[in-house]
Protein backbone atom coordinates (compact mmCIF):
# COMPACT_ATOMS: atom_id res chain seq x y z
CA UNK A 1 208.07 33.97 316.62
CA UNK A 2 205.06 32.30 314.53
CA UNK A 3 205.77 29.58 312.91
CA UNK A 4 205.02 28.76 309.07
CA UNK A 5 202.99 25.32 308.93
CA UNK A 6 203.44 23.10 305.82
CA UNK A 7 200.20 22.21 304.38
CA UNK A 8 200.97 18.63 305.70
CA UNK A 9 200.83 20.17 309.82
CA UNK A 10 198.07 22.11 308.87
CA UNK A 11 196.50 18.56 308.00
CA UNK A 12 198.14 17.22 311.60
CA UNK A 13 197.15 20.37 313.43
CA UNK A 14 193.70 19.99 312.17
CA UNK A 15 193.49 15.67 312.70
CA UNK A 16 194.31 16.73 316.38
CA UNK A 17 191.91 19.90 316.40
CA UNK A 18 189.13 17.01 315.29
CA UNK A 19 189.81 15.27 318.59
CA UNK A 20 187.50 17.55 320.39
CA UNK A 21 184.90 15.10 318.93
CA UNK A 22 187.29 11.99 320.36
CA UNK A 23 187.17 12.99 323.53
CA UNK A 24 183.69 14.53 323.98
CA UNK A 25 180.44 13.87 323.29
CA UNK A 26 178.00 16.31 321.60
CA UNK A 27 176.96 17.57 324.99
CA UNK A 28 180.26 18.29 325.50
CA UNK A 29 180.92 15.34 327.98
CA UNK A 30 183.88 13.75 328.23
CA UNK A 31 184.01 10.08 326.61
CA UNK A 32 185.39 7.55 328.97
CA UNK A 33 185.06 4.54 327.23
CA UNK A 34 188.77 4.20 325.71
CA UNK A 35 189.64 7.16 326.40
CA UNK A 36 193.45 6.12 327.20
CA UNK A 37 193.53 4.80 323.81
CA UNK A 38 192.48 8.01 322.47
CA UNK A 39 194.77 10.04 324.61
CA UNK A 40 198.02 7.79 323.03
CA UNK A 41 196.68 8.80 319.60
CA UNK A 42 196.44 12.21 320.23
CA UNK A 43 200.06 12.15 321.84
CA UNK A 44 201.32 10.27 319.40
CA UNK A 45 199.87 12.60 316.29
CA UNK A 46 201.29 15.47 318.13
CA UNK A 47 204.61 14.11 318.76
CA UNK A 48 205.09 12.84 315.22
CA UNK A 49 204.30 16.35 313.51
CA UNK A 50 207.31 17.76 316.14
CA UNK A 51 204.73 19.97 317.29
CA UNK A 52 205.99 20.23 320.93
CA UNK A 53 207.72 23.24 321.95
CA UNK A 54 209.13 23.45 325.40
CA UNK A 55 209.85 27.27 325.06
CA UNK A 56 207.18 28.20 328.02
CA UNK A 57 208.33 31.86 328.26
CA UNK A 58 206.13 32.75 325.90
CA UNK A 59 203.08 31.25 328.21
CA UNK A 60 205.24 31.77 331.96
CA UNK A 61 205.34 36.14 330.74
CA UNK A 62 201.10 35.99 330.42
CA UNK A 63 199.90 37.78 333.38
CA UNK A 64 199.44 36.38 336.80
CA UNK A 65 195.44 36.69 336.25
CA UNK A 66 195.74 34.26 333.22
CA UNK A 67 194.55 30.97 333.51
CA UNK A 68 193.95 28.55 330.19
CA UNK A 69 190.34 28.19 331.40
CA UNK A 70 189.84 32.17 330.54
CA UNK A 71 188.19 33.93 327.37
CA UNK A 72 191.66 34.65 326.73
CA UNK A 73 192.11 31.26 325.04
CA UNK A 74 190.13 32.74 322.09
CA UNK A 75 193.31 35.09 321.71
CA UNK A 76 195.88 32.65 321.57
CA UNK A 77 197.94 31.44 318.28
CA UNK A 78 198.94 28.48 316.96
CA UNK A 79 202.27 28.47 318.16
CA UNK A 80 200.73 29.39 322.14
CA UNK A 81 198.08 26.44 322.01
CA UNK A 82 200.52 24.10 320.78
CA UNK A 83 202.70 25.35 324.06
CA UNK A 84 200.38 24.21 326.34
CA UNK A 85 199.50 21.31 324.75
CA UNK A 86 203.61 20.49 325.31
CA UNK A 87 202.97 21.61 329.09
CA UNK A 88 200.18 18.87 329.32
CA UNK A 89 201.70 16.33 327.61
CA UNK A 90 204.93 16.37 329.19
CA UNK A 91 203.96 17.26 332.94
CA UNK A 92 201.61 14.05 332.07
CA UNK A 93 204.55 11.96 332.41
CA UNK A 94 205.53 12.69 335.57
CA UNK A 95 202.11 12.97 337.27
CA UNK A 96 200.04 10.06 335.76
CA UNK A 97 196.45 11.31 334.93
CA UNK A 98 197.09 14.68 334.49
CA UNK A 99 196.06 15.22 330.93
CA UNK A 100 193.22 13.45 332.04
CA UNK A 101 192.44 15.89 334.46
CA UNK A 102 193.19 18.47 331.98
CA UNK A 103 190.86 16.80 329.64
CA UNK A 104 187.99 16.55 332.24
CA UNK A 105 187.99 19.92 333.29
CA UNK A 106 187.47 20.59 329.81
CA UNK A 107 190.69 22.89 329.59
CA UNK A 108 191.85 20.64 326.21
CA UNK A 109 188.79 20.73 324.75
CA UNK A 110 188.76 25.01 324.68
CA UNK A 111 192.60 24.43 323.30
CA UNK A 112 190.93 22.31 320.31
CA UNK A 113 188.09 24.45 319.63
CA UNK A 114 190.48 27.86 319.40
CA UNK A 115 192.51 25.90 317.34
CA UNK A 116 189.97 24.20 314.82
CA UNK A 117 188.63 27.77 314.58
CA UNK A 118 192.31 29.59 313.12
CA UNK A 119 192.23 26.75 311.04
CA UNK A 120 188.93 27.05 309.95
CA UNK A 121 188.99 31.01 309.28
CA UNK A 122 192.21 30.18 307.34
CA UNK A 123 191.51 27.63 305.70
CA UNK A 124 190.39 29.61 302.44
CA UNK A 125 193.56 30.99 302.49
CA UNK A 126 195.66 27.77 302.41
CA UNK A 127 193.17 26.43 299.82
CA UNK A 128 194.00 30.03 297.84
CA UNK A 129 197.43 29.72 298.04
CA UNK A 130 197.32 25.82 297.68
CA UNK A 131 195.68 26.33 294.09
CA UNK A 132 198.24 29.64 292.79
CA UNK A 133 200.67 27.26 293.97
CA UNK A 134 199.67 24.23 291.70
CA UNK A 135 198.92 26.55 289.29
CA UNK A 136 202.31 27.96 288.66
CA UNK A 137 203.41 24.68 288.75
CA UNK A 138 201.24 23.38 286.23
CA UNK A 139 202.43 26.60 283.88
CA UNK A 140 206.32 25.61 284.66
CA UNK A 141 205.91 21.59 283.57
CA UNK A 142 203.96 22.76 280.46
CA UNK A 143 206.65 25.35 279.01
CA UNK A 144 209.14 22.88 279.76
CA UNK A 145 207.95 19.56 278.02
CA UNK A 146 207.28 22.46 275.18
CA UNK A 147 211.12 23.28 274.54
């Protein structure tokens, strides 16, 4: 099921999208100088929003040929990335490093760029609804202070 995101995850989802830019360089290198530190942020953003899911069926019923490194990550939702992300995050606390490794092998950084990109083609969207939104409310506070 996809999930409805408040405009304030969309803000979350796109503060952790933007760590793409944490963790790499502009040559797409990963940035090892506090990285740890960065790492803790990210988990920390994430785990605030309540954006882990530990429903992996969705990600265990992909076909055996499927790996995260794939084109297919450019087909994923949302609700998928944020699945794996879970995976990482979690399996990262019982085998130190691993989001590390998943970070190094650049796995993470394809996650962040599929997901900056939904948010990005949908972001005139939100900022469409966003304004009818404020706009009805606007209409509702006038006619009442007119009565």
């Amino acid at each position: 099921m996809i999930q409805q995101y408040t405009s304030y995850q969309l803000k979350a989802l796109q503060q952790l999208a933007d760590f793409r830019s944490i963790f790499y360089d502009e040559g797409k290198n990963v940035r090892t100088d506090l990285l740890q530190r960065a790492i803790n942020s990210f988990v920390e953003l994430f785990c605030q929003n309540h954006f882990a899911d530990s429903d992996y069926s969705t990600i265990q019923k992909k076909p055996n040929h499927f790996s995260p490194a794939d084109q297919s990550i450019n087909e994923l939702d949302i609700d998928t990335i944020l699945k794996f992300l879970t995976y990482y995050i979690w399996t990262n606390k019982s085998h130190d490093g691993y989001l590390i490794r998943k970070i190094k092998d650049k796995t993470i950084q394809k996650f962040l760029e599929r997901l900056n990109k939904i948010l990005s083609e949908n972001y005139q969207q939100i900022k469409i609804q966003n304004n009818s939104i404020f706009i009805l409310n606007a209409s509702f506070s006038e006619s009442k202070f007119k009565n």
